[in-house]
Protein backbone atom coordinates (compact mmCIF):
# COMPACT_ATOMS: atom_id res chain seq x y z
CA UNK A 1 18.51 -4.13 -12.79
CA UNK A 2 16.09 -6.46 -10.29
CA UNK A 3 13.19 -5.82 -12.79
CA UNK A 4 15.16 -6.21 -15.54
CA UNK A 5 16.39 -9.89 -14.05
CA UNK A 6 13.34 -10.85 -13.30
CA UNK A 7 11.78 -10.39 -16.62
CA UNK A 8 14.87 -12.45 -18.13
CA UNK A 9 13.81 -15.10 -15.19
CA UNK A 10 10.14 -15.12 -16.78
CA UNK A 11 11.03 -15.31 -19.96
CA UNK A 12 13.90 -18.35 -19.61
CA UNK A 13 11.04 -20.21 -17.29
CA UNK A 14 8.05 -19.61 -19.73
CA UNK A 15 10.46 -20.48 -22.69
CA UNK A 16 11.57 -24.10 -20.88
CA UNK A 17 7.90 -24.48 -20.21
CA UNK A 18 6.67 -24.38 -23.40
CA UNK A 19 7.92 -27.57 -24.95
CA UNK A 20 5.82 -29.40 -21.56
CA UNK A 21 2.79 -27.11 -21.91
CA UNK A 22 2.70 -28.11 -25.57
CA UNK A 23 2.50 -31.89 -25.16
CA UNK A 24 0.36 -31.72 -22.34
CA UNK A 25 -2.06 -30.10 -24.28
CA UNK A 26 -1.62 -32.50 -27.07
CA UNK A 27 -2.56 -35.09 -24.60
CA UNK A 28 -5.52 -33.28 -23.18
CA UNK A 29 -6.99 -32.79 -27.34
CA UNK A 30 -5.98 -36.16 -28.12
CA UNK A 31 -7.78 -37.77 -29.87
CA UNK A 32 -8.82 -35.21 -33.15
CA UNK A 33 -9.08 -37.57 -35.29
CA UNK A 34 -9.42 -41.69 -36.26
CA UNK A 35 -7.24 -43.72 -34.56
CA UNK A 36 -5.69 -46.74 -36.54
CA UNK A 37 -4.92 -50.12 -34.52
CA UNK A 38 -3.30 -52.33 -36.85
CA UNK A 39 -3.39 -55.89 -36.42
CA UNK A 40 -1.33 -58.58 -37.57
CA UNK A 41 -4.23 -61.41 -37.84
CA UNK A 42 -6.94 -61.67 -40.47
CA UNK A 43 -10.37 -60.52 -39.32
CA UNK A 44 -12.68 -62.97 -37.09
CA UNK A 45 -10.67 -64.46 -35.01
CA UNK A 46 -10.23 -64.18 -31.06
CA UNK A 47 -7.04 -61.74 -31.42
CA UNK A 48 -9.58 -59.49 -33.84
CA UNK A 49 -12.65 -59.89 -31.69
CA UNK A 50 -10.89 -58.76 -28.80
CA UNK A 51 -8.81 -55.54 -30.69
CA UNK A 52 -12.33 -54.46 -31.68
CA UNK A 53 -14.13 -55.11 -28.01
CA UNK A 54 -11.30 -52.22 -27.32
CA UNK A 55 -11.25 -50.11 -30.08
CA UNK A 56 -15.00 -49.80 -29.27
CA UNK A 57 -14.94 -48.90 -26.31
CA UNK A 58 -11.87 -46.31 -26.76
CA UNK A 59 -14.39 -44.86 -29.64
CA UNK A 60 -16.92 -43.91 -26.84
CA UNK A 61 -14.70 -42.84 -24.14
CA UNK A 62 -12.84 -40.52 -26.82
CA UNK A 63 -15.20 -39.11 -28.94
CA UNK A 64 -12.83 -40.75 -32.16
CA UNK A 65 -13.25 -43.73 -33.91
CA UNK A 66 -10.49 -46.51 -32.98
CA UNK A 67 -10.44 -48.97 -36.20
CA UNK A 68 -8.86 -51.89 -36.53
CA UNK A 69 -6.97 -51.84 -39.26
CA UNK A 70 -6.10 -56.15 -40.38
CA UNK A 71 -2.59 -56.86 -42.25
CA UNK A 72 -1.94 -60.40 -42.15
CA UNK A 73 1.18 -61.98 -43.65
CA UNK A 74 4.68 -62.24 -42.54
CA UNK A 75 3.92 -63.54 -39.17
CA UNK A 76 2.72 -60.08 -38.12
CA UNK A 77 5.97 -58.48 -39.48
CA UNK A 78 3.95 -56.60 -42.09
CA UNK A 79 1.91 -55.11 -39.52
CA UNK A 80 4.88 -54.57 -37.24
CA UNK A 81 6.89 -52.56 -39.83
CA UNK A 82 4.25 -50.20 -40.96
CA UNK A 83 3.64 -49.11 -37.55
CA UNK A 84 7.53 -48.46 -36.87
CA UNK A 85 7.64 -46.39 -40.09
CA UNK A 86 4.29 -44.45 -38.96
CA UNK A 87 4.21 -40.97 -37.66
CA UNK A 88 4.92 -41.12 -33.12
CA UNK A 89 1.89 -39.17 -32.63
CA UNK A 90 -0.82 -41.62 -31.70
CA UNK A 91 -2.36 -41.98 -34.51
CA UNK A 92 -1.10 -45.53 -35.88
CA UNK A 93 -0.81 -47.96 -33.21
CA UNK A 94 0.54 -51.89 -32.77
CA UNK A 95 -1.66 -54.75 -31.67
CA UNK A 96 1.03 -56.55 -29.82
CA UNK A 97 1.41 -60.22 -29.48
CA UNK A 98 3.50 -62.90 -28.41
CA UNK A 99 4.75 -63.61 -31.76
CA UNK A 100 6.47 -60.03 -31.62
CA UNK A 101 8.78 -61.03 -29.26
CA UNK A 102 9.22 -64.30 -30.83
CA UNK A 103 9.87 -63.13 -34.24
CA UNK A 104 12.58 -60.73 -32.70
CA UNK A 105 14.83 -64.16 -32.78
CA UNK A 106 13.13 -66.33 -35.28
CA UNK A 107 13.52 -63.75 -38.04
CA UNK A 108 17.52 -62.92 -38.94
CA UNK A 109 17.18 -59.60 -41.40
CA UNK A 110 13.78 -57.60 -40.57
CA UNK A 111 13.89 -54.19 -41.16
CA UNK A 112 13.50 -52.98 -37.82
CA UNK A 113 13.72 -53.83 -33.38
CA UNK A 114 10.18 -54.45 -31.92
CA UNK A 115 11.74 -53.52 -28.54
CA UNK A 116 13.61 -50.48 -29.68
CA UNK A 117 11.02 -49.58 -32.43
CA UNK A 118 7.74 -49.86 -30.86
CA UNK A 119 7.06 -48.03 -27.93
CA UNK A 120 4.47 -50.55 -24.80
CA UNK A 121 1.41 -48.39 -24.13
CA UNK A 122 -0.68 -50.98 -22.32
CA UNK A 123 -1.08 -54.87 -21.80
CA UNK A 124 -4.51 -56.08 -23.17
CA UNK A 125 -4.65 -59.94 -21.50
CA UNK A 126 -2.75 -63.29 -20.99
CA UNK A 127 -4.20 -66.31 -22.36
CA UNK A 128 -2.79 -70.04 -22.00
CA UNK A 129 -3.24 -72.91 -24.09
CA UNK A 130 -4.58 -76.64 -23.84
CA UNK A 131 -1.95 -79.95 -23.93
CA UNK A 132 -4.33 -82.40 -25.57
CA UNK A 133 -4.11 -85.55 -26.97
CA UNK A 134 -6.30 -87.85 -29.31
CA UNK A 135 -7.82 -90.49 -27.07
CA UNK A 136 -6.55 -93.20 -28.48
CA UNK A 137 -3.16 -92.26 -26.99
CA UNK A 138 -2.36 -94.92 -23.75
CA UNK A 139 -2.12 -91.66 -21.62
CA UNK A 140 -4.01 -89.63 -19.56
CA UNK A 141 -1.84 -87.37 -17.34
CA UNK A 142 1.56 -84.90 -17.77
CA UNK A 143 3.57 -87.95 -16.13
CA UNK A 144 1.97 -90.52 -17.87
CA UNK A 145 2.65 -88.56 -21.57
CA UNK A 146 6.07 -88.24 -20.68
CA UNK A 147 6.86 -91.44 -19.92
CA UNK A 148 5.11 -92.87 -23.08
CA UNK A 149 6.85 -90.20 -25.24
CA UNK A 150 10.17 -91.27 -24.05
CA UNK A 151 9.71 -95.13 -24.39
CA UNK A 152 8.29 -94.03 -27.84
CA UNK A 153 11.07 -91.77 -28.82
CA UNK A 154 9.83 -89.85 -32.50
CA UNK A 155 6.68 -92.12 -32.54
CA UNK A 156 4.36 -89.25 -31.54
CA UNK A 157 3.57 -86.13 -33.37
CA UNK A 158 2.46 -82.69 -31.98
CA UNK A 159 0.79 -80.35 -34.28
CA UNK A 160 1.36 -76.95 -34.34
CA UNK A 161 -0.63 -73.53 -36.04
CA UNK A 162 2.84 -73.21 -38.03
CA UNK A 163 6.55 -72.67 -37.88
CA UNK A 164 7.61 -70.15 -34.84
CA UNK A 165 3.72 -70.01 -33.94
CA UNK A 166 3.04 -69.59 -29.81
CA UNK A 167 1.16 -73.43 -30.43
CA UNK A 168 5.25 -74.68 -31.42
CA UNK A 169 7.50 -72.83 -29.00
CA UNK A 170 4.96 -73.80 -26.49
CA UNK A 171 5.70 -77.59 -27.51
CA UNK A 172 8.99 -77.17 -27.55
CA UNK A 173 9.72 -75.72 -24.19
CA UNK A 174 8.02 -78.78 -23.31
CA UNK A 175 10.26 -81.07 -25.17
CA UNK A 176 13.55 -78.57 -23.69
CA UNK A 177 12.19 -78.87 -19.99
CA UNK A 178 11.18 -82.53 -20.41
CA UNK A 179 13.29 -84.42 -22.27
CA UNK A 180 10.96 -86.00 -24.82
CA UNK A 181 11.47 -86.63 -28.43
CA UNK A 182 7.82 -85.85 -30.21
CA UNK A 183 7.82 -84.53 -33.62
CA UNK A 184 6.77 -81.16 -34.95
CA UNK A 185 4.12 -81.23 -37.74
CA UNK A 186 3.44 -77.38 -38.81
CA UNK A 187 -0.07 -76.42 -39.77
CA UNK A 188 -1.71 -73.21 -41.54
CA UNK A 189 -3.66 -72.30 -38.83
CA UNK A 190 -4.88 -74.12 -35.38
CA UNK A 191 -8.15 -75.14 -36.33
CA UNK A 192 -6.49 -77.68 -39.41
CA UNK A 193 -3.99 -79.04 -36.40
CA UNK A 194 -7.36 -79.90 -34.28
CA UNK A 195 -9.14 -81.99 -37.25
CA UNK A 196 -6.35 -84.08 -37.47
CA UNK A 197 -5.80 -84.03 -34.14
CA UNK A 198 -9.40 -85.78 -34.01
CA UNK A 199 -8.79 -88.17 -36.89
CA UNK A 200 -5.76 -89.32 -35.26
CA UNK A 201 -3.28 -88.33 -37.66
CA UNK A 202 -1.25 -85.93 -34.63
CA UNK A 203 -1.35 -87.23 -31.51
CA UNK A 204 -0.84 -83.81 -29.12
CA UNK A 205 -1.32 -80.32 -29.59
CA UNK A 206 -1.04 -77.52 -27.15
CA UNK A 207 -4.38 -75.64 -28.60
CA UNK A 208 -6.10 -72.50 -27.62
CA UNK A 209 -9.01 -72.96 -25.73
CA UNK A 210 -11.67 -71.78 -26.61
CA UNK A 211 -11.06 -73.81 -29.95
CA UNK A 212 -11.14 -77.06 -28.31
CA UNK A 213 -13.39 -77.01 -24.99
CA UNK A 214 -16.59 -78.27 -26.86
CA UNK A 215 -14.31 -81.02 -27.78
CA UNK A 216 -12.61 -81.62 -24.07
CA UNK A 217 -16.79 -81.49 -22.64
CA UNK A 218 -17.54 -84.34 -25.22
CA UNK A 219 -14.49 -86.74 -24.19
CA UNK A 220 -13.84 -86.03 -28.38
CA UNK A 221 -10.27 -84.69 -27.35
CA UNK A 222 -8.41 -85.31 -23.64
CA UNK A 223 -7.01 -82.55 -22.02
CA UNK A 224 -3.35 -82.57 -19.87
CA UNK A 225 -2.79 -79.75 -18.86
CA UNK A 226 -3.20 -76.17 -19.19
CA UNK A 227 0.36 -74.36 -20.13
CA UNK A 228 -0.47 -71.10 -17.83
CA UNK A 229 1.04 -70.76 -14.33
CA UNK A 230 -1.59 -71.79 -12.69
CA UNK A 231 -5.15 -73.49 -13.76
CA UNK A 232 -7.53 -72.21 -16.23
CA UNK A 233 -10.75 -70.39 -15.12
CA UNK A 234 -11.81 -72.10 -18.06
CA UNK A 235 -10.72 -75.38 -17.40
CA UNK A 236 -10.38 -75.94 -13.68
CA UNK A 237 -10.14 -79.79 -13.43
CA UNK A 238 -7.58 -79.81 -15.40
CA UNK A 239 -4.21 -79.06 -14.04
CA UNK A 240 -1.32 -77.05 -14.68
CA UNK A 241 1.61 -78.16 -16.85
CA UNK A 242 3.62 -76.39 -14.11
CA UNK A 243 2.14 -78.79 -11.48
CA UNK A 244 4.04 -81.96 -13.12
CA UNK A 245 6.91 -79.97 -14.80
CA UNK A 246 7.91 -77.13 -12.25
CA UNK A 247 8.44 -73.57 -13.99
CA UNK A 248 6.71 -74.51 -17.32
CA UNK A 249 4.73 -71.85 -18.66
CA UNK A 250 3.53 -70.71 -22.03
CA UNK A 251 1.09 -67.94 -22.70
CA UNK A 252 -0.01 -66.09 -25.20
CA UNK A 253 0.21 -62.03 -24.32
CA UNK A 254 -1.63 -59.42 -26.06
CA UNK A 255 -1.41 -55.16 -26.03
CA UNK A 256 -1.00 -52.26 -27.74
CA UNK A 257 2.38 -50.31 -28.79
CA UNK A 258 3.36 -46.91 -30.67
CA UNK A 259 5.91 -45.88 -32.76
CA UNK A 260 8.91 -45.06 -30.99
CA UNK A 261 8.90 -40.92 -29.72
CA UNK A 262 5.40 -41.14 -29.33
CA UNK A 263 4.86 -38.80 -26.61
CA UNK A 264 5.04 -39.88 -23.32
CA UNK A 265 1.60 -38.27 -22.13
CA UNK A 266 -0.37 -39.72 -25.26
CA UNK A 267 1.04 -42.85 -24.20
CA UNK A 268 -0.12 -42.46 -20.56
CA UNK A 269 -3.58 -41.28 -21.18
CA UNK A 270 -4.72 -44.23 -23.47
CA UNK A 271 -2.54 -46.87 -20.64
CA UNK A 272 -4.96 -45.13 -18.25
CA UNK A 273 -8.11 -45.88 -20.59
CA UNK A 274 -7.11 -49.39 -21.46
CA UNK A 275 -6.79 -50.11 -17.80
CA UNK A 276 -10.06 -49.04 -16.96
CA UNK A 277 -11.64 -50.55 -19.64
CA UNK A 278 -9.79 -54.00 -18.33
CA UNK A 279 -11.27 -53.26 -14.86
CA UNK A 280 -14.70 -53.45 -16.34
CA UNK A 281 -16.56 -56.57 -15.36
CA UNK A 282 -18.24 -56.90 -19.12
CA UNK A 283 -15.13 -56.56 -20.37
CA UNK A 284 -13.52 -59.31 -18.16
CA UNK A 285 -16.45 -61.98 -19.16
CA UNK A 286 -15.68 -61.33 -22.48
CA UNK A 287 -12.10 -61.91 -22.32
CA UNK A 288 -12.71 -65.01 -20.83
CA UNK A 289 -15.21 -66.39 -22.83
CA UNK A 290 -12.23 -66.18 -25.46
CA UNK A 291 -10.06 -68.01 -22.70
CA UNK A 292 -7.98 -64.99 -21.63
CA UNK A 293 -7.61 -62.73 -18.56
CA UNK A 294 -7.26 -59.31 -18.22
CA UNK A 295 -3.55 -58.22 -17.45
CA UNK A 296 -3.51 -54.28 -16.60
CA UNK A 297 -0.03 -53.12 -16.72
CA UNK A 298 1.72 -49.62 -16.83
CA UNK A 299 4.22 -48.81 -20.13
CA UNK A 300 7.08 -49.72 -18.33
CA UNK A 301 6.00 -52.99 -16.58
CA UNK A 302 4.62 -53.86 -20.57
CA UNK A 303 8.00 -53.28 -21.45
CA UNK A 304 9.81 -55.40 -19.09
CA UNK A 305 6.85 -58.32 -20.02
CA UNK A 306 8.02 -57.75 -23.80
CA UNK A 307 11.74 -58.42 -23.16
CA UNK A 308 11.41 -61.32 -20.94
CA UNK A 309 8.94 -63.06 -23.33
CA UNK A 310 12.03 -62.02 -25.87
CA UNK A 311 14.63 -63.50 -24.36
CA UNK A 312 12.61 -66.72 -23.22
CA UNK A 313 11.48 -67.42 -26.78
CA UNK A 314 14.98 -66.80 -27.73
CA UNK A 315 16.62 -69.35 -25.44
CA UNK A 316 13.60 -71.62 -26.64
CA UNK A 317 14.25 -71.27 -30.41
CA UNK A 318 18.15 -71.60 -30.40
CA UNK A 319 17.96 -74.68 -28.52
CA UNK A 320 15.07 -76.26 -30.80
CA UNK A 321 17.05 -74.45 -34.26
CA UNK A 322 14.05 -73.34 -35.64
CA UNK A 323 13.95 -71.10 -38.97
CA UNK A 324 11.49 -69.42 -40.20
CA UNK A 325 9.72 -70.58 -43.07
C-alpha cells in the first residue's frame, strides 16, 4: 500500500508540475520566431527611433528579429486594438505611450481597456517637454507668464500637436493648477505648432525638446520651463515648471505591453532584457540625445505608472471637457 501511495504522490506532483515546467520552458525557447512591436506613430520620428534602438538590440541578445511594426491613426488606438486582439504569447507586442492612458478617458466607446487589455512588460524612458514662448511676448519667467496671461485673459494662444495630444493636457494642467485663461489652438503634428510659434501667430507651446533646442541656443524661441519634476539634463538653466508652480509635472512615458494572459515568465524575461539594455551607457546617450531618460521598471511598478498617468489625465481632461476629435 506505501508503494502504491507513493507512486499516486509522484504522479499527482509530476501532473501539477507540468503546467509550470511547460511555461518555463516556453520562456527559456522564447524567442522562435520574429517578434512584432507595433507602434502607434508613423516611422522617423523620436518614438520610432527609439522602438527600433530596442528592437535592435533585443534582435542580438535573442537570436530573433524584433520589428517594428508602424500603424498610425486613431491616436494610437489602431495600434492599441490589434495588439489586444493578438495571440498572449509574445509574439505581438504594444509600444506604450502616454497617450494610452490618456485616450483611456478621452475616447467614450473603444473597443477595448488598455489597463485590463494590455498586459506592462517594461518601461522604456520618461521624457519632459519645453514651456516656450515667441520672444516678442513681455515675459521671461513662469511668474512673469502667469501674471501677463491673467491680466490678458484669452489674449494668448498655446499651440498644441492636436486634440488630447501629451503637448495639450500638458497645457492644460497648467491652466487647472494656475489659473490662467490661454487658448488652445490644435495642430497636426508639433513641428507645424513650432513654425507658427516662430512667426508669432501662437504665443506658447509646451514642445518636445529635442524639436526646439537649436531654436532655445539661437534666442529664436525663449524657454520657461521644463514640465519634468525636476530640470532637464538637456536644458539645465532652465528651470522646472514645478519650481514656480509646486507639483506640476507633465511627461511623456514610453514602454512595451502584451496582450493580456501573456505568460508571466515571457513577460519577465524580456523586463529583464529591456532593463539591461536601459543600463547600457550607449543606450542612455542615445535616449538623451532624443531628450529622454531611461526609466527601468519591473511589470508591476509599469503597471502602477500606467494607472496613475490614467487617472491624472483623467482628472485633467474632465476638468478642461475635452473631446476627441
Amino acid at each position: 500500500m506505501k508503494i502504491i501511495r507513493r507512486r499516486f504522490l509522484r504522479a499527482a506532483v509530476a501532473a501539477a508540475s507540468a503546467p509550470l515546467l511547460a511555461r518555463v520552458a516556453c520562456a527559456l525557447d522564447y524567442p522562435t520566431r520574429p517578434v512584432h512591436m507595433v507602434d502607434g506613430f508613423a516611422a522617423g520620428g523620436s518614438i520610432d527611433i527609439v522602438a527600433r534602438l530596442l528592437g535592435q538590440w533585443l534582435s542580438q541578445r535573442l537570436g530573433q528579429s524584433f520589428l517594428v511594426d508602424n500603424r498610425p491613426g486613431a491616436a494610437t488606438n489602431i495600434a492599441a486594438e490589434e495588439v489586444v486582439r493578438a495571440a498572449p504569447d509574445g509574439y505581438t507586442l504594444l509600444w506604450t505611450t502616454s497617450a494610452n492612458a490618456i485616450n483611456a478617458t478621452l475616447y467614450a466607446h473603444l473597443n477595448f481597456n488598455f489597463l485590463r487589455d494590455i498586459s506592462p512588460v517594461a518601461s522604456i524612458d520618461r521624457f519632459p517637454f519645453v514651456m516656450e514662448v515667441n520672444p516678442a511676448l513681455p515675459v521671461k519667467t513662469i511668474p512673469e507668464f502667469i501674471a501677463y496671461a491673467k491680466a490678458n485673459p484669452g489674449k494668448v494662444n498655446f499651440g498644441s500637436g492636436g486634440v488630447g495630444s501629451v503637448q495639450h493636457v500638458a497645457g492644460e494642467l497648467f491652466k487647472f493648477m494656475t489659473g490662467v485663461d490661454i487658448v488652445h489652438v490644435p495642430y497636426r503634428g508639433a513641428a507645424l505648432v513650432l513654425n507658427d510659434l516662430l512667426a508669432g501667430q501662437v504665443q506658447v507651446t509646451f514642445s518636445p525638446i529635442p524639436l526646439s533646442i537649436g531654436y532655445i541656443r539661437n534666442n529664436q524661441v525663449r524657454a520657461l520651463g521644463v514640465t519634468s519634476a525636476t530640470r532637464a539634463a538637456a536644458l539645465p538653466d532652465v528651470p522646472a515648471v514645478a519650481e514656480f508652480v509646486p507639483g506640476y509635472e507633465a511627461t511623456a512615458v514610453d514602454g512595451i505591453g502584451a496582450p493580456k494572459a501573456t505568460p508571466a515568465e515571457i513577460i519577465d524575461k524580456l523586463n529583464g532584457e529591456i532593463n539591461t539594455w536601459l543600463a547600457d551607457k550607449g543606450a542612455q546617450a542615445r535616449l538623451a540625445d532624443l531628450g529622454g531618460s531611461p526609466l527601468p521598471l519591473s511589470p508591476a511598478e509599469v503597471g502602477k505608472l500606467y494607472a496613475a498617468e490614467t487617472e491624472k489625465w483623467a482628472k485633467v481632461i474632465k476638468f478642461a471637457g475635452i473631446k476627441a476629435e
